[in-house]
Protein backbone atom coordinates (compact mmCIF):
# COMPACT_ATOMS: atom_id res chain seq x y z
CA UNK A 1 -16.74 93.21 -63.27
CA UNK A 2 -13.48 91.97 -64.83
CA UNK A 3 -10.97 89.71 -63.80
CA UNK A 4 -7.33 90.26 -64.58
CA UNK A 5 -4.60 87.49 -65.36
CA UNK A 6 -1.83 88.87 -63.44
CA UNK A 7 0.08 85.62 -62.39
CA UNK A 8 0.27 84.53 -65.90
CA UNK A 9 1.85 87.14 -67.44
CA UNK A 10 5.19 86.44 -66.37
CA UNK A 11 7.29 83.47 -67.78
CA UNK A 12 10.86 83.87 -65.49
CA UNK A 13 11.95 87.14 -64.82
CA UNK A 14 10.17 90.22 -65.37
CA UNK A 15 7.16 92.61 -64.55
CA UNK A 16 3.66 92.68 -65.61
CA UNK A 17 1.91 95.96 -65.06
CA UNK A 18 -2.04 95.68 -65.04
CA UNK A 19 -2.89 99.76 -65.59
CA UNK A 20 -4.69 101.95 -67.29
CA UNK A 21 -4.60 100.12 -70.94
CA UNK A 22 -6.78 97.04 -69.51
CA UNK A 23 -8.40 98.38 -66.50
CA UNK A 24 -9.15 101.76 -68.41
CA UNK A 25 -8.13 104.16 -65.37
CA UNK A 26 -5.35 106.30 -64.76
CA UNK A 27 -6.57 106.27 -60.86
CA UNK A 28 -4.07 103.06 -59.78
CA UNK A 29 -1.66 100.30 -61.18
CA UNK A 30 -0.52 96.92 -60.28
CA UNK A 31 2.83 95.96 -60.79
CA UNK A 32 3.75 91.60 -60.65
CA UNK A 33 7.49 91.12 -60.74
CA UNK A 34 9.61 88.35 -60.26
CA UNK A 35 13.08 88.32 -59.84
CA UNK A 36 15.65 84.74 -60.35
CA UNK A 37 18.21 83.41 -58.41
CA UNK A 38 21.05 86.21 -57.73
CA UNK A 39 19.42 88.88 -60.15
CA UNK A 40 20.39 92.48 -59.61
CA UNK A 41 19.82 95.85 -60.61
CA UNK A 42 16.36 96.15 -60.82
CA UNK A 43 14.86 99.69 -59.87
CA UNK A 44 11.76 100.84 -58.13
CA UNK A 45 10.79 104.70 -58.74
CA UNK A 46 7.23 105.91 -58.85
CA UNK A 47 8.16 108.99 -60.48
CA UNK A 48 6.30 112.57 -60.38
CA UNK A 49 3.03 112.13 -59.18
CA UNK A 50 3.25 108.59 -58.04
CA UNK A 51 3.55 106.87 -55.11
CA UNK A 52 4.12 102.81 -54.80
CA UNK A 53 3.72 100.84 -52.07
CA UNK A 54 6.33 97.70 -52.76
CA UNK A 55 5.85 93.87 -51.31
CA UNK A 56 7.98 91.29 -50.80
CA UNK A 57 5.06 88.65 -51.64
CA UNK A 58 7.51 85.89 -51.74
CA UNK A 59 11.19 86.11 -50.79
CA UNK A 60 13.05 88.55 -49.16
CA UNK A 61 14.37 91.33 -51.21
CA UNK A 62 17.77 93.16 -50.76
CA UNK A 63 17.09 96.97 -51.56
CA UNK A 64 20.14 99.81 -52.09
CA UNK A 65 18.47 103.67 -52.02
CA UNK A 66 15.75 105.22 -50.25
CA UNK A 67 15.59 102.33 -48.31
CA UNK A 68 18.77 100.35 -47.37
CA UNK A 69 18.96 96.74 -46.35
CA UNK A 70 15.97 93.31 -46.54
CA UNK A 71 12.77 93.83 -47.04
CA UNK A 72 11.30 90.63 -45.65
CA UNK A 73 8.58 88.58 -47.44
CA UNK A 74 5.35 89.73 -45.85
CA UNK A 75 6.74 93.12 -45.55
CA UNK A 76 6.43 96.40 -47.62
CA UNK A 77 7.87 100.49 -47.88
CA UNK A 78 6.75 103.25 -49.05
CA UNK A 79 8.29 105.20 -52.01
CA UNK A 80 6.89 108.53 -53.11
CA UNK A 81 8.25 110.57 -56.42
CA UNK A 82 11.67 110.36 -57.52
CA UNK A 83 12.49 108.09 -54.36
CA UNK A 84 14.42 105.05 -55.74
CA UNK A 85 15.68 101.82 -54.78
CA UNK A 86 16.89 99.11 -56.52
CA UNK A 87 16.45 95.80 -55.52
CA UNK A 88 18.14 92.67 -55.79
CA UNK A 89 18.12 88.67 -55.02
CA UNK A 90 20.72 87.49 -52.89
CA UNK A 91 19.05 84.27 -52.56
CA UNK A 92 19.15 80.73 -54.58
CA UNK A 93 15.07 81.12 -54.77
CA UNK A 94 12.66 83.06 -56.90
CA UNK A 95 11.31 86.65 -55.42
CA UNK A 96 8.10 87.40 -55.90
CA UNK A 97 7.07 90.95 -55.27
CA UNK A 98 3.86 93.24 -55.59
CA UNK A 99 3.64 97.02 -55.99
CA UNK A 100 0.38 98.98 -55.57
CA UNK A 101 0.68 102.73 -56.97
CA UNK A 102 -1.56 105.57 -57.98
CA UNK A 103 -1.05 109.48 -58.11
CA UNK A 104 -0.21 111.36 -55.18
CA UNK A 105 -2.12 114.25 -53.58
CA UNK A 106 0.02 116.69 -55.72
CA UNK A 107 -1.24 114.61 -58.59
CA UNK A 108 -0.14 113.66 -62.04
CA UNK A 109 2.01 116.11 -63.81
């Protein structure tokens, strides 16, 4: 059994996806992000054959899309294929979200 450094792959802003190039299986992915102060823009798609799950681990995040409006910490939705949303932070604190994905029933193109 392995453990994965997911925390400490991000220095500021960004996203550190733990998939199939260090766990070795195309079955499910991980996705850390963190998002400063007042950033913007960022977008959440699964794609073809994916679905996500997306959490708002720390910090509330304001999403535009398949969802519209806060998605409060301790909270998640449910995006499946070409759904999008882009988030952003309205707030003066760091956002910390989580996003849990794998291939959906119709599975990976």
């Amino acid at each position: 059994m392995k453990i994965f450094d997911v925390y400490g792959k991000i220095s500021g802003s960004g996203e550190h996806i733990l998939g199939s190039k260090e766990t070795g299986s195309h079955a499910c992915y991980l996705i850390h992000g963190v998002m400063l102060p007042g950033e913007q823009g960022r977008e959440f798609r699964p794609g073809a054959g994916h679905e996500e799950l997306i959490l708002a681990l720390s910090g509330d995040l304001a999403l535009s899309g398949a969802f519209n409006g806060v998605l409060p910490q301790g909270q998640a939705i449910h995006l499946a294929g070409e759904e999008k949303c882009v988030a952003g932070n309205p707030s003066g604190s760091e956002v910390v979200y989580v996003i849990a994905g794998g291939h959906s029933m119709q599975g990976h193109p």
